[in-house]
N, C-alpha and C. Protein backbone atom coordinates (compact mmCIF):
# COMPACT_ATOMS: atom_id res chain seq x y z
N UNK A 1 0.81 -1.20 0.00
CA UNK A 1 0.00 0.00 0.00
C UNK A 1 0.86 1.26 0.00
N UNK A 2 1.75 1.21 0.34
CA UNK A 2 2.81 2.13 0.91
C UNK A 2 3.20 3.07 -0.75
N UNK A 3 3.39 1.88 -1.47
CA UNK A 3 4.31 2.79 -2.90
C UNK A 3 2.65 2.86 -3.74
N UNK A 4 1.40 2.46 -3.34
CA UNK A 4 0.17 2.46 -4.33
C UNK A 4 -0.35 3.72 -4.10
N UNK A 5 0.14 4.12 -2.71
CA UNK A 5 -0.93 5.66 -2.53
C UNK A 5 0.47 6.74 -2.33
N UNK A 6 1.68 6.43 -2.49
CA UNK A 6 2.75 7.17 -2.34
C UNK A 6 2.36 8.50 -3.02
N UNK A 7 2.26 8.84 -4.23
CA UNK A 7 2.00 10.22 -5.01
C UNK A 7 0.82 11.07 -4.92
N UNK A 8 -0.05 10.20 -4.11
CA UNK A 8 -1.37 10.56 -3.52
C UNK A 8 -1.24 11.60 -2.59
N UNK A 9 -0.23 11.24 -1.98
CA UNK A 9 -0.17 11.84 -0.67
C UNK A 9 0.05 10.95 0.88
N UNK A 10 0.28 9.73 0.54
CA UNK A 10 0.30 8.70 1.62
C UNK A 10 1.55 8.49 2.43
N UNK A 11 2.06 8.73 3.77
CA UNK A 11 3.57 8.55 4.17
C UNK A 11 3.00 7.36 5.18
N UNK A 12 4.26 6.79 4.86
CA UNK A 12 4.29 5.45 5.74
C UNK A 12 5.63 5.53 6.38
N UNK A 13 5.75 5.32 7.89
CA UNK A 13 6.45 4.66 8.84
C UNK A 13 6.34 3.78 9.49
N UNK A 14 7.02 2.65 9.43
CA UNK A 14 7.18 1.21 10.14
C UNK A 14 7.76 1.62 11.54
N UNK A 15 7.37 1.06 12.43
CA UNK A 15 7.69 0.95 13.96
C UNK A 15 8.43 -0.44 13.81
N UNK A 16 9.40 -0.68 14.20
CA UNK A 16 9.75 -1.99 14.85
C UNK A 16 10.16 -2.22 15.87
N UNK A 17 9.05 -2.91 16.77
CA UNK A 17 9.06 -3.07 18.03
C UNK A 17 9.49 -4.69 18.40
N UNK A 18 10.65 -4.93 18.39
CA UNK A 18 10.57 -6.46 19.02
C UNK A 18 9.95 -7.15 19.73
N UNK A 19 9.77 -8.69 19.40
CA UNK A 19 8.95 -9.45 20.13
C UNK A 19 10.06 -10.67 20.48
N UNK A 20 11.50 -10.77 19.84
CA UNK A 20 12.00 -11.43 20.38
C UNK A 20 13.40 -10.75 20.77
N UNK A 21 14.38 -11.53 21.43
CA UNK A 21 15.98 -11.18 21.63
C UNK A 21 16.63 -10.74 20.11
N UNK A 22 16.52 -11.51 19.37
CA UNK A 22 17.16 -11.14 18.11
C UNK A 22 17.13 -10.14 17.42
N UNK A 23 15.74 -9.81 17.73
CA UNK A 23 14.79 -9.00 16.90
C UNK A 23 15.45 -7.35 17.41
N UNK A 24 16.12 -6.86 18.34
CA UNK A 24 16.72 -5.82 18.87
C UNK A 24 18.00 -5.21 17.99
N UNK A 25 18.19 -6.16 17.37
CA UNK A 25 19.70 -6.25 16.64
C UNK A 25 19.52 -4.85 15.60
N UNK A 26 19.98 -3.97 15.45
CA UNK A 26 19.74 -2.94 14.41
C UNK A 26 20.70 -3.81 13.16
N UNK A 27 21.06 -4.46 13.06
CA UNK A 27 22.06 -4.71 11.89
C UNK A 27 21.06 -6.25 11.18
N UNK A 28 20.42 -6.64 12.65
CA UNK A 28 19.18 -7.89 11.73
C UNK A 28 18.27 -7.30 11.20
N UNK A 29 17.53 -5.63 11.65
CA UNK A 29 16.58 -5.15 11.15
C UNK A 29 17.04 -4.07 9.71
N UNK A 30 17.99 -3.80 9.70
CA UNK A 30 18.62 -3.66 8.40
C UNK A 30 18.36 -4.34 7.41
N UNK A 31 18.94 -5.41 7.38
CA UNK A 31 19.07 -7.00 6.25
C UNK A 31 17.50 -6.91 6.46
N UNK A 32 16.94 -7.25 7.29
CA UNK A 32 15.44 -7.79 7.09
C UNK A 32 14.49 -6.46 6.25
N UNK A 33 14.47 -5.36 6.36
CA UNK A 33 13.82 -3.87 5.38
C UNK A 33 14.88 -4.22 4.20
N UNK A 34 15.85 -4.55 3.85
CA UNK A 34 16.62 -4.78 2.92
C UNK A 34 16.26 -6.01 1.89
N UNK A 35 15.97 -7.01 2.80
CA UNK A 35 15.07 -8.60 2.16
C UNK A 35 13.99 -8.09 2.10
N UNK A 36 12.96 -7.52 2.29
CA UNK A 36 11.63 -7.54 2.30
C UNK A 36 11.78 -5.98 1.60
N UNK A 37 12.49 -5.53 1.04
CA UNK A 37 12.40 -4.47 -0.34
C UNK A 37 11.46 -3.26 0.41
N UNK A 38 11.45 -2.89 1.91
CA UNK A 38 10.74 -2.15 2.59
C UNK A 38 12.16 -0.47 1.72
N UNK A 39 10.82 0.31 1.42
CA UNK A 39 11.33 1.43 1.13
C UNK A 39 11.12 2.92 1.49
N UNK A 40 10.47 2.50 2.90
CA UNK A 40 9.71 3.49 3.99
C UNK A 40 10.27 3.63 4.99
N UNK A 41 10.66 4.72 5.67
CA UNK A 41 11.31 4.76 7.11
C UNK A 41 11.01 4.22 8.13
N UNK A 42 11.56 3.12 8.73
CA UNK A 42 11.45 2.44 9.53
C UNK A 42 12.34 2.62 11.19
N UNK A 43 11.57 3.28 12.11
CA UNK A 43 11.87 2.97 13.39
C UNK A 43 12.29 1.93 14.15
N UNK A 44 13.24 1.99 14.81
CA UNK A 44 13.56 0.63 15.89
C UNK A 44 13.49 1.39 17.34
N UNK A 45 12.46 0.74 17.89
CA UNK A 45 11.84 1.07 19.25
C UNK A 45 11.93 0.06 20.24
N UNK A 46 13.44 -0.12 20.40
CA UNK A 46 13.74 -1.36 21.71
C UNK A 46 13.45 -1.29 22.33
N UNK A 47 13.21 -0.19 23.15
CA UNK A 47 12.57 0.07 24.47
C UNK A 47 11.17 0.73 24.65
N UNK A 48 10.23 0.33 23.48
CA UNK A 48 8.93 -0.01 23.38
C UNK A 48 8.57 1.70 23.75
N UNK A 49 9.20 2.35 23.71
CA UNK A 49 8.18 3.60 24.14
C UNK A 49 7.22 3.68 22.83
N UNK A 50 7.39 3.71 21.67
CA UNK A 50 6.32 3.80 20.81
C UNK A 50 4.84 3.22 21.00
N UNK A 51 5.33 1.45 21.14
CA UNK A 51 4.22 1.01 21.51
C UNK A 51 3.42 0.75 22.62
N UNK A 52 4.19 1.31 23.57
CA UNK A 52 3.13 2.09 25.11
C UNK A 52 2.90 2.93 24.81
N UNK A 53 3.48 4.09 24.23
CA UNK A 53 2.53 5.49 23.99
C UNK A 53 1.01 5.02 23.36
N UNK A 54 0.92 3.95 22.22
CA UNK A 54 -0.09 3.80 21.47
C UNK A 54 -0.84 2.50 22.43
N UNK A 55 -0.43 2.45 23.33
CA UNK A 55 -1.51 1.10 23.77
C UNK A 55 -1.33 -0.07 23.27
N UNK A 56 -0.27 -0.20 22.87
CA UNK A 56 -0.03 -1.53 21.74
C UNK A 56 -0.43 -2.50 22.38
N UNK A 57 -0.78 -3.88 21.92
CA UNK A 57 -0.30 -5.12 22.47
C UNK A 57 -0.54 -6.08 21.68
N UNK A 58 -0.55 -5.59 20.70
CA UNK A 58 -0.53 -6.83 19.24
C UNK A 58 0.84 -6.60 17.79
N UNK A 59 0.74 -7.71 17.66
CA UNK A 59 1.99 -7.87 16.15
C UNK A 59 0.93 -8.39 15.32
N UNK A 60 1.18 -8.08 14.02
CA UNK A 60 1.37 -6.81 13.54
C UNK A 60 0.13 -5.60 14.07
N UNK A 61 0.40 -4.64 14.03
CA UNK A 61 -0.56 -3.20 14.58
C UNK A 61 -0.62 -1.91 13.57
N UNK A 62 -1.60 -1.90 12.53
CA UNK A 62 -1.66 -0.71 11.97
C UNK A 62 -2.25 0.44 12.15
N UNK A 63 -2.24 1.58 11.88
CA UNK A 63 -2.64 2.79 12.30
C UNK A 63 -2.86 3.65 11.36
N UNK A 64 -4.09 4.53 10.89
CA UNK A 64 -3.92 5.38 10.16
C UNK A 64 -4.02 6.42 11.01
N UNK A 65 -3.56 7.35 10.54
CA UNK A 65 -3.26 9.30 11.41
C UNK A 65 -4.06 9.84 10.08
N UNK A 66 -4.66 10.45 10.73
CA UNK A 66 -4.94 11.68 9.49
C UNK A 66 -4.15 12.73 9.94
N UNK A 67 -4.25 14.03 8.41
CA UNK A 67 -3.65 15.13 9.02
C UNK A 67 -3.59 16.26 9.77
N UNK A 68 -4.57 15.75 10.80
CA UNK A 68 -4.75 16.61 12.16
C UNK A 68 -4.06 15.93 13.10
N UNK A 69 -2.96 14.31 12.76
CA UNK A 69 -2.64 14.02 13.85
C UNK A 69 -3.65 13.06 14.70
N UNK A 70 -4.96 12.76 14.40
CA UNK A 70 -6.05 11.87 14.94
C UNK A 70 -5.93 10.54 14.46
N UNK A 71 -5.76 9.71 15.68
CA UNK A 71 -5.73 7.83 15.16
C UNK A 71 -7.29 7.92 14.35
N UNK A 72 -7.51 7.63 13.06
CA UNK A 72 -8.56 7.43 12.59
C UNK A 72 -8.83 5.95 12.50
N UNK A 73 -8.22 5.33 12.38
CA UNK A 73 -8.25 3.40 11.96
C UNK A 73 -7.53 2.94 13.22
N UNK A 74 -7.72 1.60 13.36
CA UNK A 74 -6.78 0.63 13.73
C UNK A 74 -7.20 -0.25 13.46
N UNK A 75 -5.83 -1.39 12.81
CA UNK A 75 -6.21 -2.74 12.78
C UNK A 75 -5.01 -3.36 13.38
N UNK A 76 -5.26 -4.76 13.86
CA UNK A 76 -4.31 -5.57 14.55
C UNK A 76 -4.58 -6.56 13.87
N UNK A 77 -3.08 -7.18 13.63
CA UNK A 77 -2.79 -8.72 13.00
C UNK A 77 -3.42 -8.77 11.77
N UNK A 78 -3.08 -9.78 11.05
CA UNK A 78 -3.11 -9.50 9.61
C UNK A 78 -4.72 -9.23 8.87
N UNK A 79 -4.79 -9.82 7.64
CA UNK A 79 -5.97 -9.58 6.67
C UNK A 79 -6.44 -8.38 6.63
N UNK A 80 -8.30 -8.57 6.51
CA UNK A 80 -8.79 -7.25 6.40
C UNK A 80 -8.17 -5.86 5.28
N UNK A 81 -7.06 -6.28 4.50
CA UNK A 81 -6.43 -5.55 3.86
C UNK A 81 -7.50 -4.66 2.66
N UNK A 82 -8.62 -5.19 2.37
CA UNK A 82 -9.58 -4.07 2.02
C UNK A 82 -10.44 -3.12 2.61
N UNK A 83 -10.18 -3.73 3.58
CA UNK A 83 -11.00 -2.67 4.46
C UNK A 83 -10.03 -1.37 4.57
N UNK A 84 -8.57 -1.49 4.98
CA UNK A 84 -7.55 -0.58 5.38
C UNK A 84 -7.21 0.04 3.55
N UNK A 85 -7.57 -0.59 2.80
CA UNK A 85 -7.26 0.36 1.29
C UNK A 85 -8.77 1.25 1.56
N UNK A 86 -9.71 0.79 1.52
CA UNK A 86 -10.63 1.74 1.49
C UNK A 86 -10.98 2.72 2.24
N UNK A 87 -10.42 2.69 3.66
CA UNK A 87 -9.78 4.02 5.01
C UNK A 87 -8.93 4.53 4.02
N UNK A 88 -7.99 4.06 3.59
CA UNK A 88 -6.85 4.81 3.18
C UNK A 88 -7.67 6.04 1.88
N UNK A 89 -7.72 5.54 1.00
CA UNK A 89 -8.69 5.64 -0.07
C UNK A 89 -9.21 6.97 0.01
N UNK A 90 -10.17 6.91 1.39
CA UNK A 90 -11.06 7.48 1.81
C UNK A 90 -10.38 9.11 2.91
N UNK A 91 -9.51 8.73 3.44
CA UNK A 91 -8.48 9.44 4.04
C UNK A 91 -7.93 10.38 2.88
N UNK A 92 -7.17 10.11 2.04
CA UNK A 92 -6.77 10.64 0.90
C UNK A 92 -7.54 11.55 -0.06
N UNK A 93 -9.17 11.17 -0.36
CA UNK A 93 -9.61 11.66 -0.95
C UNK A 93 -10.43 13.16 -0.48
N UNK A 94 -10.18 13.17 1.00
CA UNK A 94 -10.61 15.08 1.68
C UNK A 94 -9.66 15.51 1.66
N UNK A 95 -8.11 15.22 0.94
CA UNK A 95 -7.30 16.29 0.82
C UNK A 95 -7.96 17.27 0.33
């Protein structure tokens, strides 16, 4: 979704919040946005303040912000991926 609504007006940032020991490694989360062709700025939040600020407590956790800064969406853990194009969609189109 990230490069489909890119010229639209869409910014994407990845949080990466570990769920295991490994997963802390800045040089494994490198290679891994590097394997997985991620081309969006990606955070490493070892010490979880991101996802206590937001209430987290699920992998994966998406979020849309509109541009007042307001959580408008959330979804946790996977699918549902039409529902979150058509927020997006829909977000985009009161520019």
């Amino acid at each position: 979704m990230a490069r489909s609504y890119r010229d639209q007006g869409l910014v994407v940032i990845g949080v990466h919040t570990p769920e295991y020991d490994e997963e802390h490694s800045a040089g494994n989360l490198q290679a891994a946005i590097k394997r997985l062709g991620i081309d969006y700025p990606v955070a490493q939040d070892n010490a979880y303040a991101t996802w206590n600020a937001y209430g987290n407590r699920f992998w994966p956790a998406l979020y849309l912000i509109d541009r007042d800064g307001r959580i408008v969406y959330r979804h946790y853990g996977e699918g549902e991926y039409d529902v979150t194009d058509a927020r997006i969609r829909a977000l985009l189109a009161r520019r």
